[in-house]
C-alpha atoms as a PDB file:
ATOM      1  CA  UNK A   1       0.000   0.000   0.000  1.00  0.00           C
ATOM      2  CA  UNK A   2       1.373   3.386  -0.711  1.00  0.00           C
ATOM      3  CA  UNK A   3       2.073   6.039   2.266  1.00  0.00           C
ATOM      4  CA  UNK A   4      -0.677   8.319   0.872  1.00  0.00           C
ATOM      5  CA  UNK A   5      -3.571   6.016   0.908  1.00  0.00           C
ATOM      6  CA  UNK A   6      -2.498   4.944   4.891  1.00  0.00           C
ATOM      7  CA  UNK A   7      -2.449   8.124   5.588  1.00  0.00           C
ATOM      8  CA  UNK A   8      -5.564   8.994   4.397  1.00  0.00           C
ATOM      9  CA  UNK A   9      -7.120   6.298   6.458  1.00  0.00           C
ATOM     10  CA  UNK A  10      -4.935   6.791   9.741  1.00  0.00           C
ATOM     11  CA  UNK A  11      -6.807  10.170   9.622  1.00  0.00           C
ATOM     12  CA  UNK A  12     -10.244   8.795   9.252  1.00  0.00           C
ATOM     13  CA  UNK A  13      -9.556   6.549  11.257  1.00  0.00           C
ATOM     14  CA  UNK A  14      -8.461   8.957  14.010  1.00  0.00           C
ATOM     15  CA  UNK A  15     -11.530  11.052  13.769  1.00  0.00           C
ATOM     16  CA  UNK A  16     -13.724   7.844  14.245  1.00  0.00           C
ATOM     17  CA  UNK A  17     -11.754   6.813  17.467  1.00  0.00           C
ATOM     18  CA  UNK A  18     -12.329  10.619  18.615  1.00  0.00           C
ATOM     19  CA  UNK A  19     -16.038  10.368  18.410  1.00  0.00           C
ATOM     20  CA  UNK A  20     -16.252   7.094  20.367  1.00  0.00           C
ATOM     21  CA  UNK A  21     -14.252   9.180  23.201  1.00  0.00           C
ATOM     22  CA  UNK A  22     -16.688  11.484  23.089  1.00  0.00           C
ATOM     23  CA  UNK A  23     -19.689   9.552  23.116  1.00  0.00           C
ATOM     24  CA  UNK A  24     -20.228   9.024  19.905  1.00  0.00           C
ATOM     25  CA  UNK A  25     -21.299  13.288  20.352  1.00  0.00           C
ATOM     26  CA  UNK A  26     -21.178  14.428  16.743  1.00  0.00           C
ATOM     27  CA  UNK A  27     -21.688  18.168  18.065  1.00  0.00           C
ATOM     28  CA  UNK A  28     -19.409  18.032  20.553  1.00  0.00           C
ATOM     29  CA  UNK A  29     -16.834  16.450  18.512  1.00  0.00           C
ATOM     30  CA  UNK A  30     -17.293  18.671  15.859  1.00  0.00           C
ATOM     31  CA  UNK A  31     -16.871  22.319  18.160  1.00  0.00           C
ATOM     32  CA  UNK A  32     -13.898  20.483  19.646  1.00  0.00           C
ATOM     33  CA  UNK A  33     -11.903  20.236  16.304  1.00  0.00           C
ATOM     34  CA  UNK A  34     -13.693  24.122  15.540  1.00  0.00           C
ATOM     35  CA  UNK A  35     -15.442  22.423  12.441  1.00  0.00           C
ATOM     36  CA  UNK A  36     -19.084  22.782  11.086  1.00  0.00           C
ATOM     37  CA  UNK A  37     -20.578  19.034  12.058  1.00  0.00           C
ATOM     38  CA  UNK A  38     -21.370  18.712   8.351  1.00  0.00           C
ATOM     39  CA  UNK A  39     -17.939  18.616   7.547  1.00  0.00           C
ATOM     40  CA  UNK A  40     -17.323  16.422  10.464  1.00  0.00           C
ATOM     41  CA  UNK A  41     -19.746  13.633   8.685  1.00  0.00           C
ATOM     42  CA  UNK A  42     -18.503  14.118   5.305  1.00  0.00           C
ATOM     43  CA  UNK A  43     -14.725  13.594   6.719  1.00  0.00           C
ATOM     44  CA  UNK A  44     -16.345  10.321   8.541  1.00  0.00           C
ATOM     45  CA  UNK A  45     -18.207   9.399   5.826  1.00  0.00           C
ATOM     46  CA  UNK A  46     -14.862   9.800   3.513  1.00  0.00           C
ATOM     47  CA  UNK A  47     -16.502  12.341   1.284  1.00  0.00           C
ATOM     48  CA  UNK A  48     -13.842  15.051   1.793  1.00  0.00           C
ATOM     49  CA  UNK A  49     -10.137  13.915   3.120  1.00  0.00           C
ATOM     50  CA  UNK A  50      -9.581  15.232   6.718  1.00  0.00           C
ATOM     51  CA  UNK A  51      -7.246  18.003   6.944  1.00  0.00           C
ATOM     52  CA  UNK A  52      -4.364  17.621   8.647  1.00  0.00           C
ATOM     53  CA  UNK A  53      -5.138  20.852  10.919  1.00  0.00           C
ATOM     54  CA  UNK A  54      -8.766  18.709  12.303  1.00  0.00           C
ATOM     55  CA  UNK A  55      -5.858  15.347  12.328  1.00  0.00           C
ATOM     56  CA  UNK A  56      -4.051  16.775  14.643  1.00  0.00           C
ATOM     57  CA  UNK A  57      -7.124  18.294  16.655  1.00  0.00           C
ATOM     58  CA  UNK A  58      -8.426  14.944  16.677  1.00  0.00           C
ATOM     59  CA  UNK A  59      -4.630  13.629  17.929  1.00  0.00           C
ATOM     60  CA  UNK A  60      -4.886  16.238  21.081  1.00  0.00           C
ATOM     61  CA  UNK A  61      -7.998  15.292  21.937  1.00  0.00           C
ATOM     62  CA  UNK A  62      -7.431  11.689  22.140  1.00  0.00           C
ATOM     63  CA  UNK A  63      -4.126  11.754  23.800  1.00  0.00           C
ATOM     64  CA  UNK A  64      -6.088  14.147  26.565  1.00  0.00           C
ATOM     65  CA  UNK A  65      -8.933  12.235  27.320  1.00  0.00           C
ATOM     66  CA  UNK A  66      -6.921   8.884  26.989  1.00  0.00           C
ATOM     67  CA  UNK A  67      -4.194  10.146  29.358  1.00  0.00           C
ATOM     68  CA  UNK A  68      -1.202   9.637  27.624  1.00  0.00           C
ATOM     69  CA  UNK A  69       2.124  10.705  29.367  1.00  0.00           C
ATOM     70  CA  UNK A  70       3.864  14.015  28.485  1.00  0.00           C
ATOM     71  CA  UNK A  71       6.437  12.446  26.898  1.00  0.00           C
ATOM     72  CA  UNK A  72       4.210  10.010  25.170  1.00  0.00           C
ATOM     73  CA  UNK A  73       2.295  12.735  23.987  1.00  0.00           C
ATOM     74  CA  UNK A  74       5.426  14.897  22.396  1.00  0.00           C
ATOM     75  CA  UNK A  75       6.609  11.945  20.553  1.00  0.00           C
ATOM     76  CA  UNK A  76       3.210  11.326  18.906  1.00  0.00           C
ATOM     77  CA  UNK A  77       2.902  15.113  18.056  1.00  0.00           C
ATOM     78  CA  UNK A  78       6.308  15.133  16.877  1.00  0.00           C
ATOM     79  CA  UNK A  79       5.597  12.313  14.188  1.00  0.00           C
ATOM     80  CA  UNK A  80       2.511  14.135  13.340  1.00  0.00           C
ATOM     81  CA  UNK A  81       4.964  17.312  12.707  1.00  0.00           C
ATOM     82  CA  UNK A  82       6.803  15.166  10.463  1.00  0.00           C
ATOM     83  CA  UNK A  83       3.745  14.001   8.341  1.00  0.00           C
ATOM     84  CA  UNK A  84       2.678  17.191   7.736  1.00  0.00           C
ATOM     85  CA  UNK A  85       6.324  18.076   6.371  1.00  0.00           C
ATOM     86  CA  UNK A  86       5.149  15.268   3.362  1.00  0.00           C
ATOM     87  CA  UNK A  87       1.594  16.353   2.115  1.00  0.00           C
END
């Protein structure tokens, strides 16, 4: 598989694992990441690719409510960084 197309799906994939922290709370979800919620379905829904800005949202919020350690936390943001520096 090619490092676009996992990509792609690592940030679904994200998003979907952020709504089942939340509840499965499309709304709140949605003003968490500072996103209309019709955006937020199309993303889930894989009509639109999720920006790597509402990615990386979606990152915070689950290594907040999961409770990930501070260093844990600045090595997963750091890779993150690095994606970004590809697309």
């Amino acid at each position: 598989m090619d490092q676009e197309f996992l990509l792609k799906y690592t940030k679904r994939n994200a998003l979907t694992y952020a709504l089942l922290v939340v509840n499965f709370d499309e709304g709140m979800l949605a003003a968490h990441l500072g996103i209309p919620m019709a955006a937020l379905v199309d993303y889930l829904h894989g009509k639109q690719e999720v920006p790597m800005a509402v990615f990386r949202q979606a990152i915070r919020l689950l290594l907040e409510k999961t409770k990930v350690d501070a260093a844990t936390q600045r090595e997963v943001l750091r890779k993150i960084g690095e994606l970004n520096g590809r697309c």
